[in-house]
N, C-alpha and C. Protein backbone atom coordinates (compact mmCIF):
# COMPACT_ATOMS: atom_id res chain seq x y z
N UNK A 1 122.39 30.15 49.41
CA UNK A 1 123.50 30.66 48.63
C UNK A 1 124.65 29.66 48.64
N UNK A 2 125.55 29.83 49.41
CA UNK A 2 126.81 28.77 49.33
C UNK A 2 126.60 27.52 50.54
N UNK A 3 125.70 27.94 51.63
CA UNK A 3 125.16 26.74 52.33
C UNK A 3 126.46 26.77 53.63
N UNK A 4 126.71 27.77 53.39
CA UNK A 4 128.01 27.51 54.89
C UNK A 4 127.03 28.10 55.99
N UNK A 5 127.08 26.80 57.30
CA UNK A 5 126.37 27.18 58.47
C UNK A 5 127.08 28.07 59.06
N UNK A 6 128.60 28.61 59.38
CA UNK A 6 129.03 29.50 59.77
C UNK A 6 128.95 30.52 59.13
N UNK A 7 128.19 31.20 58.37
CA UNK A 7 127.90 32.30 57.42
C UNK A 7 126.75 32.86 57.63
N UNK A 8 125.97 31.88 57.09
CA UNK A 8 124.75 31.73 57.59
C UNK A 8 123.79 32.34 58.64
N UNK A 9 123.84 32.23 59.90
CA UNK A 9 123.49 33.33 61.18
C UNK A 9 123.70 34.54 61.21
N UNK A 10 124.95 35.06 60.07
CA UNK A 10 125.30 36.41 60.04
C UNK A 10 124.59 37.75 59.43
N UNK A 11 124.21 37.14 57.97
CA UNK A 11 123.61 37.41 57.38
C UNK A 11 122.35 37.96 58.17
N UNK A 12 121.76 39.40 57.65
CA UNK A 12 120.75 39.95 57.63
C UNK A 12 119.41 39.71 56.50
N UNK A 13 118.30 39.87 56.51
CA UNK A 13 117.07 39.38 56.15
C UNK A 13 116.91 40.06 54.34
N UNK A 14 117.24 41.56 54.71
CA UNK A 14 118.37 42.36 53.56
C UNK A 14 119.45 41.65 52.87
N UNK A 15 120.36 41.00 53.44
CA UNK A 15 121.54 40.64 52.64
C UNK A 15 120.97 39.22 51.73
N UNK A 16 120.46 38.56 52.84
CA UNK A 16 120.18 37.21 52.13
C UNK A 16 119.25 37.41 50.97
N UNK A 17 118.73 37.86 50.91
CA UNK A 17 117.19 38.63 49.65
C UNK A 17 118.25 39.24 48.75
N UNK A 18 119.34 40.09 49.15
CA UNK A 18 120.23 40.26 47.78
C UNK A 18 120.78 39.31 47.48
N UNK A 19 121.89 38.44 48.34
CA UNK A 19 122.37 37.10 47.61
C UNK A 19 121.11 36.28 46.93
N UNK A 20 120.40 36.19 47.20
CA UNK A 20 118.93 35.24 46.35
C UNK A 20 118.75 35.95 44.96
N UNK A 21 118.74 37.46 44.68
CA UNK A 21 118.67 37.93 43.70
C UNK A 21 119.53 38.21 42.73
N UNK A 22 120.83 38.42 43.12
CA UNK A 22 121.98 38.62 42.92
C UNK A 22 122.25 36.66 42.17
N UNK A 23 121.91 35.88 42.64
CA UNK A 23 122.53 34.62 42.16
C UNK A 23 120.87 33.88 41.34
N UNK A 24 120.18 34.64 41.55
CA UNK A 24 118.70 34.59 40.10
C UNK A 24 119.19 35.38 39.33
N UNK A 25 119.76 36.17 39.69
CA UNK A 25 120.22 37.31 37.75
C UNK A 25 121.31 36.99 37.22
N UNK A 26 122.11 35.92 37.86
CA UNK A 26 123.54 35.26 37.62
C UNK A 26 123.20 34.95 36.33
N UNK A 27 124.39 35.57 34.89
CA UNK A 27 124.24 34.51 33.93
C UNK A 27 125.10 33.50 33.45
N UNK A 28 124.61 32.49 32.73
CA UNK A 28 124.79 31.51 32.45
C UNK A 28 126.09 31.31 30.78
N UNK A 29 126.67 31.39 30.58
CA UNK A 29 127.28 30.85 29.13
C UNK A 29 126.42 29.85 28.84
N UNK A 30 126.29 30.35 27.07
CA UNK A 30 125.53 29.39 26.54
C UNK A 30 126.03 27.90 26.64
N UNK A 31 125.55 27.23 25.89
CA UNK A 31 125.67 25.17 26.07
C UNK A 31 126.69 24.91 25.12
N UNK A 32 126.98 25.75 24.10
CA UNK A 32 127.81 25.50 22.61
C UNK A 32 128.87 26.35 23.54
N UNK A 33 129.28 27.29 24.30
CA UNK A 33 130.43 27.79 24.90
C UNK A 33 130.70 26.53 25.70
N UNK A 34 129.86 26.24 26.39
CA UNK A 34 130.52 25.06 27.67
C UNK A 34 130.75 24.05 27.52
N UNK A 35 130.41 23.57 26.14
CA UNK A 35 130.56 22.36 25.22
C UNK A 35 132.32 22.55 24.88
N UNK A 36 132.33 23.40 24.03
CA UNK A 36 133.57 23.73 23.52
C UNK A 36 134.89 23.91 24.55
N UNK A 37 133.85 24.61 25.99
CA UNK A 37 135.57 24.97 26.97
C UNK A 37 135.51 23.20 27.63
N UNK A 38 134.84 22.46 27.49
CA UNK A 38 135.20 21.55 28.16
C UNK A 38 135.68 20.60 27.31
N UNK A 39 135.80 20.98 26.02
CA UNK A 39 136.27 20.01 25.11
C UNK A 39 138.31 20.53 25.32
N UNK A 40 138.01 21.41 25.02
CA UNK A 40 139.62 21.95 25.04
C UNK A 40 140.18 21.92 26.51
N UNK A 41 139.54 21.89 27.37
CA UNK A 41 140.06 21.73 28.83
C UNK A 41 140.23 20.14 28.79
N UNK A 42 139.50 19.35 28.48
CA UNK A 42 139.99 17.52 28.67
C UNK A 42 141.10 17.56 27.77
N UNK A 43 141.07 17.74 26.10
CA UNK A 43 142.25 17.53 25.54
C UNK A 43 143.17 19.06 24.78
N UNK A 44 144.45 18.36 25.87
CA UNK A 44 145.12 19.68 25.59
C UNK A 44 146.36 19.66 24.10
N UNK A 45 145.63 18.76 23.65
CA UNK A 45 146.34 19.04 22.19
C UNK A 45 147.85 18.99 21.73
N UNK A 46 148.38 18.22 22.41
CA UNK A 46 149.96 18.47 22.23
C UNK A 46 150.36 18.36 21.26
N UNK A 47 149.55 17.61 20.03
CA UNK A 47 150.02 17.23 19.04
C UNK A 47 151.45 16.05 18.61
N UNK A 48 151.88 15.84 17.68
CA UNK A 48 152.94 14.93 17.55
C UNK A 48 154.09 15.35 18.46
N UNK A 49 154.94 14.13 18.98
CA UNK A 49 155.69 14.29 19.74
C UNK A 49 156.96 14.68 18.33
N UNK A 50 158.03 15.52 19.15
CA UNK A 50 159.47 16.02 17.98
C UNK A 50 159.83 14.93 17.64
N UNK A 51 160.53 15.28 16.30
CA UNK A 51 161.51 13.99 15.54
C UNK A 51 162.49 13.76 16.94
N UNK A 52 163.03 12.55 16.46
CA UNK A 52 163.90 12.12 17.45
C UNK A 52 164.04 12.22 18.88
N UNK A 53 163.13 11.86 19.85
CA UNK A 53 162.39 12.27 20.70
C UNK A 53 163.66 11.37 21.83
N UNK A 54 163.43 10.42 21.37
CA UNK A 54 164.50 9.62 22.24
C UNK A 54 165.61 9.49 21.89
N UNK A 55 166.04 9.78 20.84
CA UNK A 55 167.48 10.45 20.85
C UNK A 55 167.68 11.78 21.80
N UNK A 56 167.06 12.74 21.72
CA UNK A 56 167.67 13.55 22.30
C UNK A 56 167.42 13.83 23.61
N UNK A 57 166.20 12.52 24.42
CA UNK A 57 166.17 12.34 25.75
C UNK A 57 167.23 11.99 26.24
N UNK A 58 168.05 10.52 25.13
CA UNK A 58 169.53 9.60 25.50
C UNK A 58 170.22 10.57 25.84
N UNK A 59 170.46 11.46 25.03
CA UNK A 59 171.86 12.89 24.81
C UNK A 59 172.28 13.14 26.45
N UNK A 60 170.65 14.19 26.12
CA UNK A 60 170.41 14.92 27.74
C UNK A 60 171.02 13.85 28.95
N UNK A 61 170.38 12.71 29.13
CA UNK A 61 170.47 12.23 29.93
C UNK A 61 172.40 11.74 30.40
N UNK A 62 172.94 11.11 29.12
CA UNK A 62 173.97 11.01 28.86
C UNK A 62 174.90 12.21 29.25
N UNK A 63 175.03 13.48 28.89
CA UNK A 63 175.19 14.17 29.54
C UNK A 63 175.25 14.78 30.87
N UNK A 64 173.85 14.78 31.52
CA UNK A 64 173.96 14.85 32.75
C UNK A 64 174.47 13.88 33.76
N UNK A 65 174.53 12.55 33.28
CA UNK A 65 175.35 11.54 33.98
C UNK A 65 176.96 11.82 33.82
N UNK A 66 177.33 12.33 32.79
CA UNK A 66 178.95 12.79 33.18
C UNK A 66 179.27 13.66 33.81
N UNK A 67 178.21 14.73 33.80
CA UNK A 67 178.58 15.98 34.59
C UNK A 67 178.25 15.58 36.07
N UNK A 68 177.63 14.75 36.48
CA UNK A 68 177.58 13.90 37.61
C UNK A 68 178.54 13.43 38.04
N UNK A 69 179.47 12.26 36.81
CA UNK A 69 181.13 11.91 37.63
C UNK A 69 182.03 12.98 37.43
N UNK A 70 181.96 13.52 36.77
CA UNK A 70 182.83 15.01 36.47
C UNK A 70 182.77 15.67 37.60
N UNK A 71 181.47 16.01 38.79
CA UNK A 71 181.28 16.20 40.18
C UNK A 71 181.83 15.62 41.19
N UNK A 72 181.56 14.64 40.87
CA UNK A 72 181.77 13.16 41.52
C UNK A 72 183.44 13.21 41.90
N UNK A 73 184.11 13.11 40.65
CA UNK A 73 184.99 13.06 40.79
C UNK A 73 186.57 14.42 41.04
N UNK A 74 185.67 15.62 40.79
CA UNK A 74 186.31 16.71 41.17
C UNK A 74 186.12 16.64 42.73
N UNK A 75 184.74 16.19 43.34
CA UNK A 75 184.86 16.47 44.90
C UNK A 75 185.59 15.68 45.27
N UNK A 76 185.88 14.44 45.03
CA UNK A 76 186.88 13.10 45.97
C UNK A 76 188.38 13.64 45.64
N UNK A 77 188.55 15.00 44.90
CA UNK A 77 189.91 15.06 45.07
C UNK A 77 190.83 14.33 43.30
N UNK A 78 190.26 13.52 43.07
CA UNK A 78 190.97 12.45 41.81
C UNK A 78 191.02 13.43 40.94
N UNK A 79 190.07 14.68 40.60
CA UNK A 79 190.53 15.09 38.86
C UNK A 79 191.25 16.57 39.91
């Protein structure tokens, strides 16, 4: 079943004959399902990046650097 030696010894002669049967009647998704989830699981599609992408990274960033000396400079007392 899962192959763990600490498991393993525990198991009764009963249990193991159900895990054996229990994981023979296991089913399977077809090949065209597992095709498809592994296509959409590698690419996750983001599509085009927004207009002005780095403009409005500059902004943000620009921004948070003033509100930084704006910090900056309210804690030292100066504003």
């Amino acid at each position: 079943m899962n192959g763990d030696p600490e498991i393993e010894p525990e198991l009764t002669a009963s249990e193991r004959a159900l895990g054996e049967q229990l994981q023979a009647a296991r089913q399977v998704p077809g090949a065209a399902f597992r095709g498809a989830l592994s296509r959409h699981l590698t690419d996750p599609g983001y599509g085009p990046r927004p207009i002005r992408l780095r403009v409005t990274v500059s902004g943000y960033l620009a921004v948070g650097g003033a509100l930084l000396v704006l910090g900056l400079l309210q804690a030292t007392g100066t504003l």
